[in-house]
PDB file of N, CA and C in Angstrom:
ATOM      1  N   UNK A   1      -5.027 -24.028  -3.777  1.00  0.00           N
ATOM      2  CA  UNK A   1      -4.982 -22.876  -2.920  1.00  0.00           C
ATOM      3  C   UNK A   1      -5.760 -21.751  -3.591  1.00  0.00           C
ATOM      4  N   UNK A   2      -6.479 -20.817  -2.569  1.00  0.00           N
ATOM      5  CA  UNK A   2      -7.339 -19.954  -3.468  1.00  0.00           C
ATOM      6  C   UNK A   2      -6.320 -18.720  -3.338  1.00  0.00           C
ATOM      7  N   UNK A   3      -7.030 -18.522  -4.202  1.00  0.00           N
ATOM      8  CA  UNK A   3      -6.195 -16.868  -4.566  1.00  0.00           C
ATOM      9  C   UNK A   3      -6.557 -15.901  -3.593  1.00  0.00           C
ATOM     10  N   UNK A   4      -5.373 -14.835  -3.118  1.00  0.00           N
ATOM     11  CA  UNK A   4      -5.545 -14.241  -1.900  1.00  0.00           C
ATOM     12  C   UNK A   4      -4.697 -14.908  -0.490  1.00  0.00           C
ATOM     13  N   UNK A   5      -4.343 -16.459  -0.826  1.00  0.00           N
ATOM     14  CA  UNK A   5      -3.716 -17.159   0.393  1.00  0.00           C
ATOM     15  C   UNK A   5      -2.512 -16.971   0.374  1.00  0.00           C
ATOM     16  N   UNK A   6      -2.197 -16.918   1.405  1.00  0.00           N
ATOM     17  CA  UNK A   6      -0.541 -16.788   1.716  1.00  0.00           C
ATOM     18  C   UNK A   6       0.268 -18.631   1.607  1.00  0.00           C
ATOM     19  N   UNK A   7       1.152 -18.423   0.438  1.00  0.00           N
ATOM     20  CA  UNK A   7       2.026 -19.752   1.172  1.00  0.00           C
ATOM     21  C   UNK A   7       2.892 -20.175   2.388  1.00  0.00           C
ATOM     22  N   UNK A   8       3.203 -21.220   2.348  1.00  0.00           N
ATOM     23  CA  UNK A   8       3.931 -21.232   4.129  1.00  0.00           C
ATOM     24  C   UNK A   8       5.161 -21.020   3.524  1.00  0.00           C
ATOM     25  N   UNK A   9       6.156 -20.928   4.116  1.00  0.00           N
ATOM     26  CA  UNK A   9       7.877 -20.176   3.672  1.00  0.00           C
ATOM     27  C   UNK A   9       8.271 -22.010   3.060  1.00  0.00           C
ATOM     28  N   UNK A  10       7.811 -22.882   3.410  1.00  0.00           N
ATOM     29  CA  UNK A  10       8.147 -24.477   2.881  1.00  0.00           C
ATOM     30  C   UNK A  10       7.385 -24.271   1.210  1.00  0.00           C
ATOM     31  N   UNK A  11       6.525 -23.460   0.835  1.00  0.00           N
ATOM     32  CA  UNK A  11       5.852 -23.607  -0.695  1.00  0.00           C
ATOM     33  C   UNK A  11       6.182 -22.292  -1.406  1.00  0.00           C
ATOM     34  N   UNK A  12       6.990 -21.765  -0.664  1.00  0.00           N
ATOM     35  CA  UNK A  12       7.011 -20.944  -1.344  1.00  0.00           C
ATOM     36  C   UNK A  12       8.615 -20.560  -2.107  1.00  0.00           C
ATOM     37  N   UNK A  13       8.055 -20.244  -3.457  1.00  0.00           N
ATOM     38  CA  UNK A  13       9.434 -20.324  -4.937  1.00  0.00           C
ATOM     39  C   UNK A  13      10.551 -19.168  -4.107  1.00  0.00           C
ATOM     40  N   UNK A  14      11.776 -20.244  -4.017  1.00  0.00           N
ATOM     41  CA  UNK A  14      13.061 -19.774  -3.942  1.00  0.00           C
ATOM     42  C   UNK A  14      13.389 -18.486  -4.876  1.00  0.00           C
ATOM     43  N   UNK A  15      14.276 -17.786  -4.481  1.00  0.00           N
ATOM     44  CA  UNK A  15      14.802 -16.851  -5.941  1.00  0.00           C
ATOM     45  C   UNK A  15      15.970 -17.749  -6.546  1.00  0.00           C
ATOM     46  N   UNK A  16      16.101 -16.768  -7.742  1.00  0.00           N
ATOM     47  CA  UNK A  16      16.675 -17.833  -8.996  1.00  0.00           C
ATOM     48  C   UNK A  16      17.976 -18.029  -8.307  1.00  0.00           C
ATOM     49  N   UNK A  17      18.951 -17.043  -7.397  1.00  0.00           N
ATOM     50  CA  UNK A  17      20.098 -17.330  -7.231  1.00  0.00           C
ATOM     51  C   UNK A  17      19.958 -19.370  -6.154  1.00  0.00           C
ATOM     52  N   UNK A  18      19.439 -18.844  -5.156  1.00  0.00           N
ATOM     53  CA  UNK A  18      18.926 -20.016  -4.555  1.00  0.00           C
ATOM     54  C   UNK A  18      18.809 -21.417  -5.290  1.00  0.00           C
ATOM     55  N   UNK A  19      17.814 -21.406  -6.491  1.00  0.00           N
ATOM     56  CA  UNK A  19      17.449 -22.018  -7.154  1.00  0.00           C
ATOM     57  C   UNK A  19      18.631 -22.565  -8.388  1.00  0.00           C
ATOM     58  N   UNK A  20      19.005 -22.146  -8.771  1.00  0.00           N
ATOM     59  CA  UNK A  20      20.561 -22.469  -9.376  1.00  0.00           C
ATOM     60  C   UNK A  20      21.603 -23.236  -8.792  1.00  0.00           C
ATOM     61  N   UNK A  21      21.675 -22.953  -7.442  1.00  0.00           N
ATOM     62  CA  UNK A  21      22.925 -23.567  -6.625  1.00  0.00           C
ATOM     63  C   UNK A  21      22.076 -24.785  -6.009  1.00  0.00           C
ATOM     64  N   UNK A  22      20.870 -24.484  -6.143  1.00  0.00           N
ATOM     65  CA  UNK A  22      20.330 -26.151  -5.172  1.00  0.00           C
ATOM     66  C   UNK A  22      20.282 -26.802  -6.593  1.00  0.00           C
ATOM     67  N   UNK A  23      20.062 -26.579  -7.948  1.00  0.00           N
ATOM     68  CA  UNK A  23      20.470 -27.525  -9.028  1.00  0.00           C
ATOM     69  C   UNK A  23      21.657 -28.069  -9.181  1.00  0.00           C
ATOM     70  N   UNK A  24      22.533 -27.511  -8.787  1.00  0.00           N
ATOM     71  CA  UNK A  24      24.147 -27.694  -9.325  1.00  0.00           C
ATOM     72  C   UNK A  24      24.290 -28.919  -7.883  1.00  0.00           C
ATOM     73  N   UNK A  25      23.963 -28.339  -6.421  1.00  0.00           N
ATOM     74  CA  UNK A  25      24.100 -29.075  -5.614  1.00  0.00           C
ATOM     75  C   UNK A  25      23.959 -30.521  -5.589  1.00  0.00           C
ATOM     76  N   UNK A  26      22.537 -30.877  -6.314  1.00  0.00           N
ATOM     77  CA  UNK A  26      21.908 -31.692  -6.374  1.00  0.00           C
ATOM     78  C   UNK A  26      22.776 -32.839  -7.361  1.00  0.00           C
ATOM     79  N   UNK A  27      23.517 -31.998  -8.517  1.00  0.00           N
ATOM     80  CA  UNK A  27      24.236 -32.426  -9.498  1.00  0.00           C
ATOM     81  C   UNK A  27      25.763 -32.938  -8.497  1.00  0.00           C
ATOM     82  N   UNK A  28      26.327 -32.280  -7.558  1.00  0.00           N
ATOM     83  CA  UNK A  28      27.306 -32.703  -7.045  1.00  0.00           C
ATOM     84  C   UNK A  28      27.011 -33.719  -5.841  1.00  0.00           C
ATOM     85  N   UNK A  29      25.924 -33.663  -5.628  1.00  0.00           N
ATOM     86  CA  UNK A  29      25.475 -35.029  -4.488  1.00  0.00           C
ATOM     87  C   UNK A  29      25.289 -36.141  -5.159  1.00  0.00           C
ATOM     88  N   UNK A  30      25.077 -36.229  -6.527  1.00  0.00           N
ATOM     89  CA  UNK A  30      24.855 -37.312  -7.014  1.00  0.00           C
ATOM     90  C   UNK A  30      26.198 -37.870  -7.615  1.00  0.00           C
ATOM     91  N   UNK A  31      26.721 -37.160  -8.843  1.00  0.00           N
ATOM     92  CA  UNK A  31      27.545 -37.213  -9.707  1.00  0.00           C
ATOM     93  C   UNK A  31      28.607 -37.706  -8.749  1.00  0.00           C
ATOM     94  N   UNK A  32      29.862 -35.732  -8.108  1.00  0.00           N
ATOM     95  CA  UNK A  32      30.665 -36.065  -7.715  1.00  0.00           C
ATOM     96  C   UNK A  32      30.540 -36.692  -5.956  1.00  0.00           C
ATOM     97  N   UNK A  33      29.817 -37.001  -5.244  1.00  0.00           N
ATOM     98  CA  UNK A  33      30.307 -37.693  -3.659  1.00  0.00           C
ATOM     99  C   UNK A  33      29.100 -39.096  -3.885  1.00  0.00           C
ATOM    100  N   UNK A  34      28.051 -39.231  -5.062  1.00  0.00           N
ATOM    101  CA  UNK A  34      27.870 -40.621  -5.638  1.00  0.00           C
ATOM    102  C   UNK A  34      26.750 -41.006  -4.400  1.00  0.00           C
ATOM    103  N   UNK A  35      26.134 -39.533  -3.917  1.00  0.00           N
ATOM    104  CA  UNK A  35      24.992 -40.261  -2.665  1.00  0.00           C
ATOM    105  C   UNK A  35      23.956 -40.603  -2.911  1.00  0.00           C
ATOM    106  N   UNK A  36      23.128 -41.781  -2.348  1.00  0.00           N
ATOM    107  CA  UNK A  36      22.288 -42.746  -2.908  1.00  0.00           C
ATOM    108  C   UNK A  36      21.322 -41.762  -2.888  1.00  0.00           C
ATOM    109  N   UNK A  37      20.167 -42.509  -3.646  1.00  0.00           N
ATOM    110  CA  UNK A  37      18.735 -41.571  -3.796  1.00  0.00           C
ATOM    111  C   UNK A  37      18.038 -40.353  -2.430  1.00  0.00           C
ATOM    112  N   UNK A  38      18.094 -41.537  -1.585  1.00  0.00           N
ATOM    113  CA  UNK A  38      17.596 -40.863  -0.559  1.00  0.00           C
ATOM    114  C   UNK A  38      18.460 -39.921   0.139  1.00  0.00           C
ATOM    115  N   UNK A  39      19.627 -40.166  -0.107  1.00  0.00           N
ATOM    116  CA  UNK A  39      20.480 -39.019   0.712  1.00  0.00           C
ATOM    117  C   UNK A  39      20.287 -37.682   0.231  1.00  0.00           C
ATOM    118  N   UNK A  40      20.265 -37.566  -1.198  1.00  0.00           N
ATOM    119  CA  UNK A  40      20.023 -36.678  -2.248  1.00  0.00           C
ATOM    120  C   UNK A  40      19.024 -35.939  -1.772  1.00  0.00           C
ATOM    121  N   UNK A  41      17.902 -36.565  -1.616  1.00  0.00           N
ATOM    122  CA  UNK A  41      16.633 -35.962  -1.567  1.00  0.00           C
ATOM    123  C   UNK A  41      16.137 -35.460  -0.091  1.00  0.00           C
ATOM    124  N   UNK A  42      17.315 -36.270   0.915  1.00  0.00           N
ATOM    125  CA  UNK A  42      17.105 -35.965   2.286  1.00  0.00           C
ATOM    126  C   UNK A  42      17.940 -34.499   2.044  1.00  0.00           C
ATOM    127  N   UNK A  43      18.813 -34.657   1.751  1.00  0.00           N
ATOM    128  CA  UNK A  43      20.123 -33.634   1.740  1.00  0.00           C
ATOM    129  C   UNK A  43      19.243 -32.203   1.192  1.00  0.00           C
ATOM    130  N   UNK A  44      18.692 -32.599   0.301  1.00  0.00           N
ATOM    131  CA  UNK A  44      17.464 -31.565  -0.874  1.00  0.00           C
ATOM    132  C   UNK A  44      16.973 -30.629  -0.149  1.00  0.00           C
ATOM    133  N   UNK A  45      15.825 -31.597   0.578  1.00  0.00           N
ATOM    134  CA  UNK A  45      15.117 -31.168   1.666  1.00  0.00           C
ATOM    135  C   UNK A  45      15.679 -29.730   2.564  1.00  0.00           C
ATOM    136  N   UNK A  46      16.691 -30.475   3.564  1.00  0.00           N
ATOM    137  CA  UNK A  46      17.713 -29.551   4.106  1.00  0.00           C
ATOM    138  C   UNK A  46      18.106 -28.330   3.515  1.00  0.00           C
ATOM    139  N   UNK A  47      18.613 -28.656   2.447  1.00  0.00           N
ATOM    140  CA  UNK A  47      19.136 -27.241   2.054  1.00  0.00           C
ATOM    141  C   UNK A  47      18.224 -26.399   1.632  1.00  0.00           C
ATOM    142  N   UNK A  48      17.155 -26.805   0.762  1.00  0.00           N
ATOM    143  CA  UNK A  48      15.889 -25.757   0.752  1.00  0.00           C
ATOM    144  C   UNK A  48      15.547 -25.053   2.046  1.00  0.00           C
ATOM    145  N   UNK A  49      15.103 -26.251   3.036  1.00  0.00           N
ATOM    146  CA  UNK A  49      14.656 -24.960   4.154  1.00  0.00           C
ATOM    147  C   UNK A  49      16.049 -24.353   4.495  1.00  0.00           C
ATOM    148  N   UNK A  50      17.050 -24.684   4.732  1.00  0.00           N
ATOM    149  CA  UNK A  50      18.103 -23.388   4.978  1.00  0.00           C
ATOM    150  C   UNK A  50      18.238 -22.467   4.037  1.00  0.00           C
ATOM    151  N   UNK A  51      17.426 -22.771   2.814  1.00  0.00           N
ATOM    152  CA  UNK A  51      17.384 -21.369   1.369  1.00  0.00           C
ATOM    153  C   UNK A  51      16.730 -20.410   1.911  1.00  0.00           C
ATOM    154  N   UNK A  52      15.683 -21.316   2.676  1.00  0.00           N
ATOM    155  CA  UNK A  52      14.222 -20.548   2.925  1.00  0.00           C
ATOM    156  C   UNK A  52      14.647 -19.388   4.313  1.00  0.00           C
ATOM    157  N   UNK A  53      15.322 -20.450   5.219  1.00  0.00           N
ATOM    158  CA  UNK A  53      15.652 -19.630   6.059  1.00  0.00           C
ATOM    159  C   UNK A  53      16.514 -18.425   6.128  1.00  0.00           C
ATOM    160  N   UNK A  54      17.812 -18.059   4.949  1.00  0.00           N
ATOM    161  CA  UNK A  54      18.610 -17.551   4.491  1.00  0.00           C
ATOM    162  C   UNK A  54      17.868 -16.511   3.872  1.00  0.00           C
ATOM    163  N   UNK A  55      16.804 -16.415   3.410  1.00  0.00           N
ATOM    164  CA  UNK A  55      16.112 -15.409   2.431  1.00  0.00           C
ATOM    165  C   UNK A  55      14.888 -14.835   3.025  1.00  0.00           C
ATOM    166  N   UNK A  56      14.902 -15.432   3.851  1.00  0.00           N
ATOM    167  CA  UNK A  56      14.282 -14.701   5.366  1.00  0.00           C
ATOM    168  C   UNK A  56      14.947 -13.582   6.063  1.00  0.00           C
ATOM    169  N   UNK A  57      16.024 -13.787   5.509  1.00  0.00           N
ATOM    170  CA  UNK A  57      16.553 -12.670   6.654  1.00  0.00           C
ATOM    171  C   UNK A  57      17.872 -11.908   5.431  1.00  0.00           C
ATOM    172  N   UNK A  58      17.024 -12.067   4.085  1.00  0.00           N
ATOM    173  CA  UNK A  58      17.800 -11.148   3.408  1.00  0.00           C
ATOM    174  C   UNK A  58      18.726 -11.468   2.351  1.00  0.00           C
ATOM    175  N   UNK A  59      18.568 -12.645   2.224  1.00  0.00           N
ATOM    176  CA  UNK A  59      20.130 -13.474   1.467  1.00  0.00           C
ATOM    177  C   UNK A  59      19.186 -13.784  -0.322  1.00  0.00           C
ATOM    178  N   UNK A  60      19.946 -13.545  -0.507  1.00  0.00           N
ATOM    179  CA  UNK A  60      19.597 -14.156  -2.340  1.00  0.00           C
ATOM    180  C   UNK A  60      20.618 -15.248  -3.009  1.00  0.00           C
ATOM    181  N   UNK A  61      21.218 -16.075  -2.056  1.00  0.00           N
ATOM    182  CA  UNK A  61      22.289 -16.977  -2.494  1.00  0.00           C
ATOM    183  C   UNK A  61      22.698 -17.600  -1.042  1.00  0.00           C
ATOM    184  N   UNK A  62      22.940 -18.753  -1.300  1.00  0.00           N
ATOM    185  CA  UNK A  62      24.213 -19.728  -0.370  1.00  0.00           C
ATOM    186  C   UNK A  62      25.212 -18.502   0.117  1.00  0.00           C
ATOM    187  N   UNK A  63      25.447 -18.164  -0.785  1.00  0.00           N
ATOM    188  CA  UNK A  63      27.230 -17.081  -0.676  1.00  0.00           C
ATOM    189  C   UNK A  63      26.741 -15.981   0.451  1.00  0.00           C
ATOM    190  N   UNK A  64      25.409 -15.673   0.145  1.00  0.00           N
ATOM    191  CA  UNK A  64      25.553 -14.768   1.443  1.00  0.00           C
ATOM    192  C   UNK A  64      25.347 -15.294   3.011  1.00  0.00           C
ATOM    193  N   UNK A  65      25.448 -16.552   2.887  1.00  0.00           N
ATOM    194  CA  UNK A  65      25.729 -16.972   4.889  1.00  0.00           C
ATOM    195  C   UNK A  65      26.754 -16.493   5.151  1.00  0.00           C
ATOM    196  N   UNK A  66      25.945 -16.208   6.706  1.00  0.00           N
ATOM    197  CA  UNK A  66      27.729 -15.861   7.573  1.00  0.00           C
ATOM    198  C   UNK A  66      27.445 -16.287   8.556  1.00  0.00           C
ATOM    199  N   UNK A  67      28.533 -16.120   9.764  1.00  0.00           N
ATOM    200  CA  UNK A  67      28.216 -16.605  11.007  1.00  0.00           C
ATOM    201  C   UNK A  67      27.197 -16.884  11.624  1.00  0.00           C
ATOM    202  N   UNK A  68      26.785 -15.642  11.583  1.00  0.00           N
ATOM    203  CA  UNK A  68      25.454 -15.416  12.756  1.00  0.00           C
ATOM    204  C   UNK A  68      24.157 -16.212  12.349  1.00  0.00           C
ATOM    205  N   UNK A  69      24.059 -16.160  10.687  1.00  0.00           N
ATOM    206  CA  UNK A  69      22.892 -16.913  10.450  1.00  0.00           C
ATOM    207  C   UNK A  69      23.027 -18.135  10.296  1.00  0.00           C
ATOM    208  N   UNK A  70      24.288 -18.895  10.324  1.00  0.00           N
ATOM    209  CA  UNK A  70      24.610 -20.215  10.782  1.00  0.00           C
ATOM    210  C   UNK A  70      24.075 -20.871  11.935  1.00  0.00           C
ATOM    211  N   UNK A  71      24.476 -19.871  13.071  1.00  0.00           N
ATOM    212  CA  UNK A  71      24.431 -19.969  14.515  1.00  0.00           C
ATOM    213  C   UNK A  71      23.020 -20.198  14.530  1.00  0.00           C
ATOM    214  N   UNK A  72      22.266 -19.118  14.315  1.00  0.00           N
ATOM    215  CA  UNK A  72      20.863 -18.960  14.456  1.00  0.00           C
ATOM    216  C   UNK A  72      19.974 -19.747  13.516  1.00  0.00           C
ATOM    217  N   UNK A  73      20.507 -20.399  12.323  1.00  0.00           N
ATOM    218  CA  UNK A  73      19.561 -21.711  11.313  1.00  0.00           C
ATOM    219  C   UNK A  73      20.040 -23.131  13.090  1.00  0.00           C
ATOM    220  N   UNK A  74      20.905 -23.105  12.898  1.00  0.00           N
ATOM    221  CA  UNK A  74      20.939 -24.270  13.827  1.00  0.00           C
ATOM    222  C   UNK A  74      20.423 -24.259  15.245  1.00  0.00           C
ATOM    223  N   UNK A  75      20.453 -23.099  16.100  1.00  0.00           N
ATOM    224  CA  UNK A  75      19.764 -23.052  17.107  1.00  0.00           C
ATOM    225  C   UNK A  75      18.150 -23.509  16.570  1.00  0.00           C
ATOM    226  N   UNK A  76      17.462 -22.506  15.847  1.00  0.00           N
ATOM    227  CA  UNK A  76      16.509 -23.203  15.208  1.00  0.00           C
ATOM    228  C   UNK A  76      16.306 -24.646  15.359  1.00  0.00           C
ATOM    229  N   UNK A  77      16.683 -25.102  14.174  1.00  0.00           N
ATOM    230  CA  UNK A  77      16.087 -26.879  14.088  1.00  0.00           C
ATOM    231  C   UNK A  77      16.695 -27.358  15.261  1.00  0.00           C
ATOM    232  N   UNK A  78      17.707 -26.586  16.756  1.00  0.00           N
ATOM    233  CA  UNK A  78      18.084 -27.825  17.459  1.00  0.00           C
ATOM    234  C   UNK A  78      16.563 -27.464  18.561  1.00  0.00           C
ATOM    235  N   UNK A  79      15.711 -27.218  18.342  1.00  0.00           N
ATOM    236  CA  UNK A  79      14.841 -26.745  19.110  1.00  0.00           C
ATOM    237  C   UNK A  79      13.427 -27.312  18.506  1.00  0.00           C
ATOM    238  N   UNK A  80      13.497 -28.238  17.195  1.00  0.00           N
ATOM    239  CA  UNK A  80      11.996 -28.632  16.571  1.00  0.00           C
ATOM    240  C   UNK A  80      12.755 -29.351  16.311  1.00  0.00           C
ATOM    241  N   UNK A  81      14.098 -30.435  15.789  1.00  0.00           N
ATOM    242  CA  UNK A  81      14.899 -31.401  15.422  1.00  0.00           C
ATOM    243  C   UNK A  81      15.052 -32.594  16.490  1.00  0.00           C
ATOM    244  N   UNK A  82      14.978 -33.830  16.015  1.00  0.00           N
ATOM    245  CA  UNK A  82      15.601 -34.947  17.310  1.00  0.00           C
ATOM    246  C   UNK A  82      17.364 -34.429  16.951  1.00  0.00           C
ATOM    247  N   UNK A  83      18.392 -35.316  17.923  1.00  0.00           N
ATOM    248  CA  UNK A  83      19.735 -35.105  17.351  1.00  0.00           C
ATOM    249  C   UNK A  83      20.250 -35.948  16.283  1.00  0.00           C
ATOM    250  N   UNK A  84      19.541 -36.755  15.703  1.00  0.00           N
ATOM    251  CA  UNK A  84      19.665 -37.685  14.458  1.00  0.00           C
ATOM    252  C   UNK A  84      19.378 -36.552  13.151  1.00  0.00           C
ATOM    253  N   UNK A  85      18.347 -35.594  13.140  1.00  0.00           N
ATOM    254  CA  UNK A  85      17.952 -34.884  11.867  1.00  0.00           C
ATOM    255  C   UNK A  85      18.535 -34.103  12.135  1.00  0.00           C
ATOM    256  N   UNK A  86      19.102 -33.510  13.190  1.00  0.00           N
ATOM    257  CA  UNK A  86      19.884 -32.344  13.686  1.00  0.00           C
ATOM    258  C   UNK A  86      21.633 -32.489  12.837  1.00  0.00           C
ATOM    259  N   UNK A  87      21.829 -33.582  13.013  1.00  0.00           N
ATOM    260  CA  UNK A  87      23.239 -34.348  12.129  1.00  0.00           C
ATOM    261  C   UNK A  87      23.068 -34.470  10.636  1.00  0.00           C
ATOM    262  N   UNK A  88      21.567 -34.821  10.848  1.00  0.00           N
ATOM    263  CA  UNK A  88      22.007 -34.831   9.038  1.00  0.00           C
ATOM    264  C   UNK A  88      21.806 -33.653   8.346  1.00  0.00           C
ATOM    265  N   UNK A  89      21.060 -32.744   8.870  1.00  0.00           N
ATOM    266  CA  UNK A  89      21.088 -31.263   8.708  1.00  0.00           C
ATOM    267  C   UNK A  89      22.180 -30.260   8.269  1.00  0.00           C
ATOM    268  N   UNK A  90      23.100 -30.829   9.458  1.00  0.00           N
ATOM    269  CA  UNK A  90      24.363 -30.344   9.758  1.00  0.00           C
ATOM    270  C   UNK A  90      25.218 -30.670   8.466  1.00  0.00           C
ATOM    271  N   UNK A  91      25.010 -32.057   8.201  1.00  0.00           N
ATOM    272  CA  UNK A  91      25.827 -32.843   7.439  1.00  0.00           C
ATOM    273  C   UNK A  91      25.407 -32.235   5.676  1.00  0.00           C
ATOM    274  N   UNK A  92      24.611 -31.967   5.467  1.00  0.00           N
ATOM    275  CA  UNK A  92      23.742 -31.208   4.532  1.00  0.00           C
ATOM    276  C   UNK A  92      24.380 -30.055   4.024  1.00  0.00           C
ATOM    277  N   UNK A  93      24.639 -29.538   5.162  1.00  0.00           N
ATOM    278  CA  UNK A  93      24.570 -27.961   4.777  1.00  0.00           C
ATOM    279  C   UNK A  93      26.616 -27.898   4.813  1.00  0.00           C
ATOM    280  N   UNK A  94      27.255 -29.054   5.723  1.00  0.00           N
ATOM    281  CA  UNK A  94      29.088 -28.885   5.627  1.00  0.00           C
ATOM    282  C   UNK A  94      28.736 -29.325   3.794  1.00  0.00           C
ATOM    283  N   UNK A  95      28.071 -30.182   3.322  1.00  0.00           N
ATOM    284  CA  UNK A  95      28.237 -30.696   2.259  1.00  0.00           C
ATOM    285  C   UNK A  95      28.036 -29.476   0.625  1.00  0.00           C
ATOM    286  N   UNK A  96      27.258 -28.965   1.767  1.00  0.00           N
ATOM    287  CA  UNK A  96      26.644 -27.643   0.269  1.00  0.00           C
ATOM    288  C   UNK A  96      27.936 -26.215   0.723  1.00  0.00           C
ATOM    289  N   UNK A  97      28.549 -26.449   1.522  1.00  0.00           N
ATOM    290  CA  UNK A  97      30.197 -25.380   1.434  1.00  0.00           C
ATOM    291  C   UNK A  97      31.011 -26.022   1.010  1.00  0.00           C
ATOM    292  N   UNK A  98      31.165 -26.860   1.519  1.00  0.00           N
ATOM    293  CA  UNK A  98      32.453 -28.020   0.131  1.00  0.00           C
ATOM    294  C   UNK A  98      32.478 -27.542  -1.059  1.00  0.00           C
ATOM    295  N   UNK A  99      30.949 -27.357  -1.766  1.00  0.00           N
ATOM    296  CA  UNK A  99      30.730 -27.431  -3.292  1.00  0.00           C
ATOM    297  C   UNK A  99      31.205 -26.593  -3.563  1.00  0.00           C
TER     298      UNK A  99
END
């Protein structure tokens, strides 16, 4: 990329709070609920862009979701999502409030 370009919100570096809790996450998808490679990395996926989307609109952590930007991450992907990625999305993100 040349210098001067804008990244897309998918390349572009999380803040550290973000970045901390998708490590630890990553550590409890594997370790404690034992999910195979790909779930991990599907699950990964997911929660980054909901980092991305979360810090879009102001958040520097998981901890700061609330309702509304729940409502509105999921209206989102149910509108560019089939209902298969739409579930595991879902399933992603019940999994990263558990933690």
């Amino acid at each position: 990329m040349r210098s001067g370009q804008n990244k897309s919100s998918s390349e572009k570096e999380l803040g550290s709070g973000f970045r901390n809790e998708l490590y630890e996450f990553r550590a409890f998808l594997k370790m404690e609920l034992g999910r195979s490679a790909n779930t991990v990395s599907a699950y990964m996926s997911d929660a980054e862009q909901f980092a991305h989307f979360l810090e879009s609109r102001g958040a520097s952590s998981f901890r700061d979701a609330d309702a509304d930007s729940i409502v509105a991450w999921v209206r989102g992907i149910s509108k560019v999502d089939k209902a298969s990625t739409q579930s595991r999305k879902l399933s992603a993100v019940k999994s990263l409030a558990g933690f």
